[in-house]
PDB file of N, CA and C in Angstrom:
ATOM      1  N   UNK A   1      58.935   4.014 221.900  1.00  0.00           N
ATOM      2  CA  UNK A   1      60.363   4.138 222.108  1.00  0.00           C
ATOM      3  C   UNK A   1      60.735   3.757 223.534  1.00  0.00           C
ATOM      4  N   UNK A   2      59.875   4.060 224.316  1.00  0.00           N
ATOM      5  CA  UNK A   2      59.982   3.983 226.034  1.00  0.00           C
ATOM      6  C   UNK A   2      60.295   2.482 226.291  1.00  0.00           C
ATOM      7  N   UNK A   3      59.243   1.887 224.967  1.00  0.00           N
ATOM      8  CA  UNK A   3      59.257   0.324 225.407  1.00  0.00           C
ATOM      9  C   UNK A   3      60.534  -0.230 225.131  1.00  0.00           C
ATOM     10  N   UNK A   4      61.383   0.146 224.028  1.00  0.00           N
ATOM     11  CA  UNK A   4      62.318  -0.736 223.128  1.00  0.00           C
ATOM     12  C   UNK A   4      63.331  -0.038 224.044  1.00  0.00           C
ATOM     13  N   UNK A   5      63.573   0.885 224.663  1.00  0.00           N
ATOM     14  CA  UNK A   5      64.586   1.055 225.820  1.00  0.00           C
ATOM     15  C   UNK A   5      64.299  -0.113 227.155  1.00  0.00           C
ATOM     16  N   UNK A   6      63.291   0.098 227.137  1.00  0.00           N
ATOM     17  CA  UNK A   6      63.546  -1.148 228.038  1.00  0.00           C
ATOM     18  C   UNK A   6      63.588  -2.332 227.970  1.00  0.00           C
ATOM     19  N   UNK A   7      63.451  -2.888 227.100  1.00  0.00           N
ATOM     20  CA  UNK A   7      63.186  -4.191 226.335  1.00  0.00           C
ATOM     21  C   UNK A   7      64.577  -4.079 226.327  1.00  0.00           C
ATOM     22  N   UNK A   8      66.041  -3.054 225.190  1.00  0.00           N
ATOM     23  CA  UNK A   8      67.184  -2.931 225.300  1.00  0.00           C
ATOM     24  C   UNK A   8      67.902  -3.504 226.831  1.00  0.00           C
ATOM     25  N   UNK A   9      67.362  -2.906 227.881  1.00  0.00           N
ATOM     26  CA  UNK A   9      68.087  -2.673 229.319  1.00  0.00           C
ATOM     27  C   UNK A   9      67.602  -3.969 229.705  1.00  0.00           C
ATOM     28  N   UNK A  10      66.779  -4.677 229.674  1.00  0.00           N
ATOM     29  CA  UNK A  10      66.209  -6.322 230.267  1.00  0.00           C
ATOM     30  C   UNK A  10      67.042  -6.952 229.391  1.00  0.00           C
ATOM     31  N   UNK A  11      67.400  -7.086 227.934  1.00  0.00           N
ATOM     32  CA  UNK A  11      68.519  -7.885 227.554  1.00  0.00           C
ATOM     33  C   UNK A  11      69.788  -7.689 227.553  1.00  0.00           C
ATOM     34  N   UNK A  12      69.839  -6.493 228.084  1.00  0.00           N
ATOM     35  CA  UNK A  12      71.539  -5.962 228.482  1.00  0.00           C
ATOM     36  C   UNK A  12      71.668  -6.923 230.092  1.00  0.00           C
ATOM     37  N   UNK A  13      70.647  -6.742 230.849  1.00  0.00           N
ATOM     38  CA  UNK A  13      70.781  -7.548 232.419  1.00  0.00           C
ATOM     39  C   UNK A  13      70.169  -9.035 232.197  1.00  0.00           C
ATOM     40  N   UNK A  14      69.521  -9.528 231.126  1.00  0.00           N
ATOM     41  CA  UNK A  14      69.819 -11.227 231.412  1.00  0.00           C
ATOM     42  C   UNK A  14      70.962 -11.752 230.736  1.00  0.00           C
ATOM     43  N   UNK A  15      71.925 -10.734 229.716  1.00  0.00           N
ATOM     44  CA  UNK A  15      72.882 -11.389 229.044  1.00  0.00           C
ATOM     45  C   UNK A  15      73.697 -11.608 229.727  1.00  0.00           C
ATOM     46  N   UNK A  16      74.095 -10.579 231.206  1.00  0.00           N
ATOM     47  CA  UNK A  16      74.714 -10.447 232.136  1.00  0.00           C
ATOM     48  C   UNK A  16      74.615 -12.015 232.775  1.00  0.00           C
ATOM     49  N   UNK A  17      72.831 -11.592 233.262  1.00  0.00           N
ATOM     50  CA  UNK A  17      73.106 -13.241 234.124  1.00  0.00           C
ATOM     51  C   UNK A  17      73.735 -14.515 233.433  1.00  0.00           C
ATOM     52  N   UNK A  18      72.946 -14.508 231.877  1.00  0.00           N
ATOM     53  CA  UNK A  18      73.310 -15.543 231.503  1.00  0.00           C
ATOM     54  C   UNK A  18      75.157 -15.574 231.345  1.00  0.00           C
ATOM     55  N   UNK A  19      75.948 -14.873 231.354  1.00  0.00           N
ATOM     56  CA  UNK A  19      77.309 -14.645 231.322  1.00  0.00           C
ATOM     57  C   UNK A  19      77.742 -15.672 232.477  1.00  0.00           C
ATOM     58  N   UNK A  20      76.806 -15.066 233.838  1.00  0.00           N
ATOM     59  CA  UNK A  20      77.476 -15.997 234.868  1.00  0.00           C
ATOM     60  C   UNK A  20      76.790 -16.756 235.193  1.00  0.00           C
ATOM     61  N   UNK A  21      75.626 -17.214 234.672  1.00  0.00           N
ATOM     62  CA  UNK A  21      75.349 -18.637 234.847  1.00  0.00           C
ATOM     63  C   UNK A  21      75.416 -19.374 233.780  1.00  0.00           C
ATOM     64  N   UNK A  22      76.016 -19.632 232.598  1.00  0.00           N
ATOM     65  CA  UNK A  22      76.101 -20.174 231.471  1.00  0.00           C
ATOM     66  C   UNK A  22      76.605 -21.932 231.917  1.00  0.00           C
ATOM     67  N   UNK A  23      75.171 -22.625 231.346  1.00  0.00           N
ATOM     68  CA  UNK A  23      75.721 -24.155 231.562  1.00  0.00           C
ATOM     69  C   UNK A  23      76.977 -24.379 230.610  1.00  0.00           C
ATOM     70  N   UNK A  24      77.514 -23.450 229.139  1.00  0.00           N
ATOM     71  CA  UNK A  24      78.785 -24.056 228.797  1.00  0.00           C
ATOM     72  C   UNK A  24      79.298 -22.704 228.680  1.00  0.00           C
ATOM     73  N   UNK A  25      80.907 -22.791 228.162  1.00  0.00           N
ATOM     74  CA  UNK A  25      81.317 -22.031 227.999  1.00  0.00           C
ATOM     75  C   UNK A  25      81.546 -21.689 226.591  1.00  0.00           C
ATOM     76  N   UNK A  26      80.942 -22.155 225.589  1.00  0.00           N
ATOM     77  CA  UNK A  26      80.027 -21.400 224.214  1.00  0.00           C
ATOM     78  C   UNK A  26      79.268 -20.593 224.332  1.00  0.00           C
ATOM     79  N   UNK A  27      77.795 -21.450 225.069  1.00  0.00           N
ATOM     80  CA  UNK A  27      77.089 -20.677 225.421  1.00  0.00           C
ATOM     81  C   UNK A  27      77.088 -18.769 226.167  1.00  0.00           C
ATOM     82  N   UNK A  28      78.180 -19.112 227.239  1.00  0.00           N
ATOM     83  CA  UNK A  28      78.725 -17.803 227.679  1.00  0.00           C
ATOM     84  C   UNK A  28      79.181 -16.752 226.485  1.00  0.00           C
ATOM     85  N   UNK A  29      79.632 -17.442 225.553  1.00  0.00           N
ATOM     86  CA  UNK A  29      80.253 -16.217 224.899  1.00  0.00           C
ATOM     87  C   UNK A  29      79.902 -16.080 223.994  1.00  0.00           C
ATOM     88  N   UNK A  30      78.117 -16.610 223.443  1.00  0.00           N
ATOM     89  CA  UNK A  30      77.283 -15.969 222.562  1.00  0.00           C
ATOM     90  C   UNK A  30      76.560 -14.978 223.285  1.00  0.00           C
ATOM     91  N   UNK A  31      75.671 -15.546 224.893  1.00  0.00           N
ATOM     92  CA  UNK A  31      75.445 -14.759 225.561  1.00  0.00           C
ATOM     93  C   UNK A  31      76.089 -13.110 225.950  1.00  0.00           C
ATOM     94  N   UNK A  32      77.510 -13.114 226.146  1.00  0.00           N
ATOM     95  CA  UNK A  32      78.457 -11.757 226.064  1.00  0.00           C
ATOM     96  C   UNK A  32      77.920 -10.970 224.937  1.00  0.00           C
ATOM     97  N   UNK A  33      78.231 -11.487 223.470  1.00  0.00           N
ATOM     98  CA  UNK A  33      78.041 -11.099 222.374  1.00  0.00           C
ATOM     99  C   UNK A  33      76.574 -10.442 222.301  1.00  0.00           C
ATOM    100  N   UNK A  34      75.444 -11.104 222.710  1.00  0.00           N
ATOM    101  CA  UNK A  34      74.524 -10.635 222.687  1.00  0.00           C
ATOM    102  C   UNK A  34      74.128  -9.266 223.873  1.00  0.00           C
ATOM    103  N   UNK A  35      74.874  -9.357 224.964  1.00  0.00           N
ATOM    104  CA  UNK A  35      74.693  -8.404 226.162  1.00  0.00           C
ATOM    105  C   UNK A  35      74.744  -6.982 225.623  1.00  0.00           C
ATOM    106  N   UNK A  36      76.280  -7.203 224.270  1.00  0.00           N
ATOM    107  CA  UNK A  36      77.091  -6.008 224.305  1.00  0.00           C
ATOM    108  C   UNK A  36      76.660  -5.672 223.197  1.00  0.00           C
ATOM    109  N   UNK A  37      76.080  -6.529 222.730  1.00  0.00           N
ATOM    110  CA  UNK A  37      75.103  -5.803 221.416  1.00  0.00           C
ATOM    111  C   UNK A  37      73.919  -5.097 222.048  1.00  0.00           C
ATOM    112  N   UNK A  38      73.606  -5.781 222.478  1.00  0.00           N
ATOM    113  CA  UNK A  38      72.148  -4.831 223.356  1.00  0.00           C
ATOM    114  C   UNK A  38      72.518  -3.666 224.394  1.00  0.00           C
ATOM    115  N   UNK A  39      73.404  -3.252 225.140  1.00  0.00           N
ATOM    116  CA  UNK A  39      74.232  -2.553 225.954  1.00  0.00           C
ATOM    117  C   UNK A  39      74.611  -1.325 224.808  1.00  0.00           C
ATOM    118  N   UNK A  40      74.930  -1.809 223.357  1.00  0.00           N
ATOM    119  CA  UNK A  40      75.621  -0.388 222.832  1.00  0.00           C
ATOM    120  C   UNK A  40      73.729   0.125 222.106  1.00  0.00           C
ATOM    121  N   UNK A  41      72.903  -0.799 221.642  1.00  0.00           N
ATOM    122  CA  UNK A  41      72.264  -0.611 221.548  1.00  0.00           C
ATOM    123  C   UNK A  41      71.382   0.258 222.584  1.00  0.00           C
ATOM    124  N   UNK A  42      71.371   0.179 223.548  1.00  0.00           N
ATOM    125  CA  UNK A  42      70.736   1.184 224.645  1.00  0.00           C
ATOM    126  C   UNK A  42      71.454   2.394 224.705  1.00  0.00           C
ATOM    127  N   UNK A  43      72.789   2.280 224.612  1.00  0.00           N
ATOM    128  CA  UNK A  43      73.382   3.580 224.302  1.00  0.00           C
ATOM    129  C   UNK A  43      72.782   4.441 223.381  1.00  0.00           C
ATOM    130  N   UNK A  44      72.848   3.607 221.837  1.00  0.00           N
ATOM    131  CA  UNK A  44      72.335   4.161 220.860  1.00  0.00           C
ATOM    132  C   UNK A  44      71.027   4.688 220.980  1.00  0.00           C
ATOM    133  N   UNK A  45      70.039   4.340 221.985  1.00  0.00           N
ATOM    134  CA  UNK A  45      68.664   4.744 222.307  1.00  0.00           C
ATOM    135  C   UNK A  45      68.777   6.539 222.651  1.00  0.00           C
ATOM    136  N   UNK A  46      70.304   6.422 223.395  1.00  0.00           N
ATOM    137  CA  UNK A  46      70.539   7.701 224.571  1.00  0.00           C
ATOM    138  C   UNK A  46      71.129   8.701 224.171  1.00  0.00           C
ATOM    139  N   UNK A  47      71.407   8.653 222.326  1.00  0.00           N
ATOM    140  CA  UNK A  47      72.087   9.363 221.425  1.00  0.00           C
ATOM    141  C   UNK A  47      73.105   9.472 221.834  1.00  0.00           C
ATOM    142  N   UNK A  48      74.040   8.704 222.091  1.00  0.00           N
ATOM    143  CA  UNK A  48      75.417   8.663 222.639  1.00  0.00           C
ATOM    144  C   UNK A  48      76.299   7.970 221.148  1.00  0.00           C
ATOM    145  N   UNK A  49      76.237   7.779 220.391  1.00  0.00           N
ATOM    146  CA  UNK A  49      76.504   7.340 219.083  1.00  0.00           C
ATOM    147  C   UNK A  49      77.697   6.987 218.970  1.00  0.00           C
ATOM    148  N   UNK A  50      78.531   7.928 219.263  1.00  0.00           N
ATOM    149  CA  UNK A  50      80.163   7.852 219.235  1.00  0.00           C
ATOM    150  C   UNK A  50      81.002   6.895 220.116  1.00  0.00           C
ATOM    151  N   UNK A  51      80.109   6.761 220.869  1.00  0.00           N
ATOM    152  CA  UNK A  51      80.265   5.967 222.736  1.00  0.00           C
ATOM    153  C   UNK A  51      80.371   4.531 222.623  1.00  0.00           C
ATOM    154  N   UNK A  52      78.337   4.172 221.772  1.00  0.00           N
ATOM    155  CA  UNK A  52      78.091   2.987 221.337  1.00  0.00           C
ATOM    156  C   UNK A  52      78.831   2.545 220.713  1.00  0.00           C
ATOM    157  N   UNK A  53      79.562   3.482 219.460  1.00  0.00           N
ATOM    158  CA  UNK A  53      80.488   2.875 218.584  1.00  0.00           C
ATOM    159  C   UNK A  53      81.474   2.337 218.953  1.00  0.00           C
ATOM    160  N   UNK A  54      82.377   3.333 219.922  1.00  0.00           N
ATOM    161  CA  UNK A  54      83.573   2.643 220.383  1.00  0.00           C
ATOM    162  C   UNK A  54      84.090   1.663 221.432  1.00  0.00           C
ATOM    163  N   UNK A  55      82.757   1.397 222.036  1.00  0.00           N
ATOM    164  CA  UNK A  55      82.261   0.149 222.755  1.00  0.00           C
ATOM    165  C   UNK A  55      81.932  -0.995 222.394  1.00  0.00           C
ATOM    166  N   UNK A  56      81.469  -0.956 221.191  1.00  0.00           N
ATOM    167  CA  UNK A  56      81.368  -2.227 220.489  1.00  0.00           C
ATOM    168  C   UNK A  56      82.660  -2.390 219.835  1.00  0.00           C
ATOM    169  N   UNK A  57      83.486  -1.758 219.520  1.00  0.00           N
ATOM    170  CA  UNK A  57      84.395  -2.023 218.508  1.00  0.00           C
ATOM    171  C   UNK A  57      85.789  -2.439 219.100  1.00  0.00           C
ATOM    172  N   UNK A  58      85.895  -1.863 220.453  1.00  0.00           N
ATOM    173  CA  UNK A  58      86.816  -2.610 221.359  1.00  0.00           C
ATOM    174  C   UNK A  58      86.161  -3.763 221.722  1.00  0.00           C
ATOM    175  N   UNK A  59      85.242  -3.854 222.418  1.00  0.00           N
ATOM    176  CA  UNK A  59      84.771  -5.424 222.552  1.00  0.00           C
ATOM    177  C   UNK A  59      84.973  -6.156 221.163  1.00  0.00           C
ATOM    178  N   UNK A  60      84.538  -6.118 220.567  1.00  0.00           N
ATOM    179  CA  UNK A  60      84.552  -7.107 219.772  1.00  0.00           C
ATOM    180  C   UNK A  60      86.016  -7.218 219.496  1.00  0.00           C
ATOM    181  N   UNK A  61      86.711  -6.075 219.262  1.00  0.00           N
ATOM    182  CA  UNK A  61      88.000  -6.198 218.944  1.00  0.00           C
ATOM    183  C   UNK A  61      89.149  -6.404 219.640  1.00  0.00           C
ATOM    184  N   UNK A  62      88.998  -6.482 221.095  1.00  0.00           N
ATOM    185  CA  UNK A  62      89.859  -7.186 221.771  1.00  0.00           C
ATOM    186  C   UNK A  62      89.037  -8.130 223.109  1.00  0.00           C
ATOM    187  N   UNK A  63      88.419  -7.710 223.529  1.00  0.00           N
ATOM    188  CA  UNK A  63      87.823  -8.755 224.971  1.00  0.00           C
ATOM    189  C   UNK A  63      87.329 -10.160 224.209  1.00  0.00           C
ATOM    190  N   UNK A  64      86.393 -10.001 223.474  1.00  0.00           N
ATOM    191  CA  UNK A  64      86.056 -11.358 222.583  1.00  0.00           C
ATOM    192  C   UNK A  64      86.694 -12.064 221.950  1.00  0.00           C
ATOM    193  N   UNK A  65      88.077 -11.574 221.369  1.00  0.00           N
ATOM    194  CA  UNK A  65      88.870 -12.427 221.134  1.00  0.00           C
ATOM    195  C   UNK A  65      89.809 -12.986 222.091  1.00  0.00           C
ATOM    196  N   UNK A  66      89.869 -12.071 223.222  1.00  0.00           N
ATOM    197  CA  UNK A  66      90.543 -13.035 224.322  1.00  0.00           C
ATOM    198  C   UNK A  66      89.733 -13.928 224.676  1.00  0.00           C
ATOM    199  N   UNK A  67      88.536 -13.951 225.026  1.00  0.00           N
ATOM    200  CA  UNK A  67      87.158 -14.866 225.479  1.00  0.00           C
ATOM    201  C   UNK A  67      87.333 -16.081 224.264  1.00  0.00           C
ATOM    202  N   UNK A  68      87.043 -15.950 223.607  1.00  0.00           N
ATOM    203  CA  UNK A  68      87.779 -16.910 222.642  1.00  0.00           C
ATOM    204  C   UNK A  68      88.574 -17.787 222.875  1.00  0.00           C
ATOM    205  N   UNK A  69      89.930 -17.479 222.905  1.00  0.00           N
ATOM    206  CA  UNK A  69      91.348 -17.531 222.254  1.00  0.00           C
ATOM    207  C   UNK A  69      91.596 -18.720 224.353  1.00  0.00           C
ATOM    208  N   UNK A  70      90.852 -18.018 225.422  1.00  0.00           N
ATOM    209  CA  UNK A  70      90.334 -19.274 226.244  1.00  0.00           C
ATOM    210  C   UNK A  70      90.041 -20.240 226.464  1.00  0.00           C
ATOM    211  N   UNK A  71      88.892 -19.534 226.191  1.00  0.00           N
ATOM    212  CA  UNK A  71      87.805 -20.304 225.699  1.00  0.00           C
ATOM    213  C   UNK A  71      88.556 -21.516 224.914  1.00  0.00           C
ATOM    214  N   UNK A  72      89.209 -21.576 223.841  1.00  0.00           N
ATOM    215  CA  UNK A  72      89.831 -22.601 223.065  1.00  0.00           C
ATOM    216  C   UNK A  72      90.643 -23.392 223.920  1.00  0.00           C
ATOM    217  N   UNK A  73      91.258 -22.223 225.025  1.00  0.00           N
ATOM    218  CA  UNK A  73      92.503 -23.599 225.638  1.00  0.00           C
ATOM    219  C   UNK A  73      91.879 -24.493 226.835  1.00  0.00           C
ATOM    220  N   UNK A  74      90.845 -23.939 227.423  1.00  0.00           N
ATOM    221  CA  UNK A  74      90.000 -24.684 228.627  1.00  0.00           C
ATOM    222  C   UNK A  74      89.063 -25.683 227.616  1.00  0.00           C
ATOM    223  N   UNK A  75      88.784 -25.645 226.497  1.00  0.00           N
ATOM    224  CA  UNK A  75      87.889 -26.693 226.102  1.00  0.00           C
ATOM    225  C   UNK A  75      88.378 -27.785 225.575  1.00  0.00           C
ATOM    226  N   UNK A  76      88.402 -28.899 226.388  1.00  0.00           N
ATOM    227  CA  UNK A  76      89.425 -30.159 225.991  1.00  0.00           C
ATOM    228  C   UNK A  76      88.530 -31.153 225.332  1.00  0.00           C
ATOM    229  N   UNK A  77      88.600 -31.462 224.321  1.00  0.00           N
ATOM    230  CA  UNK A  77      87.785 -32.667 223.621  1.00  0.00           C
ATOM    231  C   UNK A  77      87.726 -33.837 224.047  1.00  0.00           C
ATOM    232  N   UNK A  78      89.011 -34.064 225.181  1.00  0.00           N
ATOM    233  CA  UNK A  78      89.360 -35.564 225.863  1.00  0.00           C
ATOM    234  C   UNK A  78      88.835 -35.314 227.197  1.00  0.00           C
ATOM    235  N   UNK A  79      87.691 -34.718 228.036  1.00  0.00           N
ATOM    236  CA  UNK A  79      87.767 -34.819 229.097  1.00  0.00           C
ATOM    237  C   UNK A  79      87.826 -35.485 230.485  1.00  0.00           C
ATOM    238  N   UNK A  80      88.897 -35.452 231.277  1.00  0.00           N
ATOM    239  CA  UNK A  80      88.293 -36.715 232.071  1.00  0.00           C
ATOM    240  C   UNK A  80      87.848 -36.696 233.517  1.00  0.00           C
ATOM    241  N   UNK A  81      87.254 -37.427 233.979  1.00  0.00           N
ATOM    242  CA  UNK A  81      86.606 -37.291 235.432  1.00  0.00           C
ATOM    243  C   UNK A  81      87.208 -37.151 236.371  1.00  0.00           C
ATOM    244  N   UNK A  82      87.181 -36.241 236.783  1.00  0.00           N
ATOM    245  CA  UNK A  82      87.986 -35.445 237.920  1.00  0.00           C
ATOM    246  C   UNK A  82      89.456 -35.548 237.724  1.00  0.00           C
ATOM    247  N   UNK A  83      90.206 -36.031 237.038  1.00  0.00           N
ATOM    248  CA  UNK A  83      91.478 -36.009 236.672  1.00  0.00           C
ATOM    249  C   UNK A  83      92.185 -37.163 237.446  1.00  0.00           C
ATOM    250  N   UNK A  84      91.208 -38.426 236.923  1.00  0.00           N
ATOM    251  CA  UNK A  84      91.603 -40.115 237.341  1.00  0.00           C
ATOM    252  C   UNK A  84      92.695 -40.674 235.896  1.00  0.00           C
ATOM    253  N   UNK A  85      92.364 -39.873 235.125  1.00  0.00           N
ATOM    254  CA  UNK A  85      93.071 -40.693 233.866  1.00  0.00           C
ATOM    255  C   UNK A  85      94.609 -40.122 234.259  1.00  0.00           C
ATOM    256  N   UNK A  86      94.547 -39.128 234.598  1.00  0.00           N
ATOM    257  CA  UNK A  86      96.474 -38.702 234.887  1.00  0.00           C
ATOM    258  C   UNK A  86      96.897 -39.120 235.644  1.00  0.00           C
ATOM    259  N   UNK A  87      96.539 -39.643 236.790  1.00  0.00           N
ATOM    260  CA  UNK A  87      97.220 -40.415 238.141  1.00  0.00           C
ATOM    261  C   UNK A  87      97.468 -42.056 237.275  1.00  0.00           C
ATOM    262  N   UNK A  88      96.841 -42.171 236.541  1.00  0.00           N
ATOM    263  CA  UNK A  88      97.141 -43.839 235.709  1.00  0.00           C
ATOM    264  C   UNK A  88      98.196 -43.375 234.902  1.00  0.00           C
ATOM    265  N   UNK A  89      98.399 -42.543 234.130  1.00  0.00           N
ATOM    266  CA  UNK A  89      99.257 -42.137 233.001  1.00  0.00           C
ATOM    267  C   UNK A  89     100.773 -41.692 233.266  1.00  0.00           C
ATOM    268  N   UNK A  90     100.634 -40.937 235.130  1.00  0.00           N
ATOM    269  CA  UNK A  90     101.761 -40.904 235.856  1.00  0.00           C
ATOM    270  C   UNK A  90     102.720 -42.446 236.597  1.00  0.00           C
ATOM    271  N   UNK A  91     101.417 -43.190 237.244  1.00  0.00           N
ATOM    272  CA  UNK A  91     102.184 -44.460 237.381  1.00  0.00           C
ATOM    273  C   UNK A  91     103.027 -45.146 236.639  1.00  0.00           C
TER     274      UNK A  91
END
């Protein structure tokens, strides 16, 4: 049990890192998903039950869908390099 608590707490702190070092911003917000699964999960180790529950259930039910709902408007399918195509499109 000693082990799978900590095994819990090492993927609660690389989901973290990976949060802020994520090469995309998909990636980031499977990484989240996985932090806060492992985070209520360590709870759940600490018999905190009620805690875990309502920690996951606001996350998921409102922070992740804002992360999302972002997430959607920063990801442009047209991207362009450094923002040379709008100085042509303004001329």
């Amino acid at each position: 049990m000693t082990y799978f608590v900590l095994f819990l707490g090492l993927c609660f702190v690389l989901g973290g890192l990976a949060v802020a070092s994520n090469p995309s911003l998909y990636y980031g917000e499977v990484s989240l998903v996985l932090a806060s699964i492992a985070g209520c999960g360590w709870l759940l180790s600490l018999r905190v039950s009620f805690m875990s529950l309502v920690l996951f259930m606001v996350y998921l039910g409102g922070m992740s869908v804002d992360y999302a709902y972002s997430l959607s408007l920063v990801a442009d399918p047209f991207q362009r390099l450094g923002g040379i195509g709008c100085y042509g499109v303004g001329l």
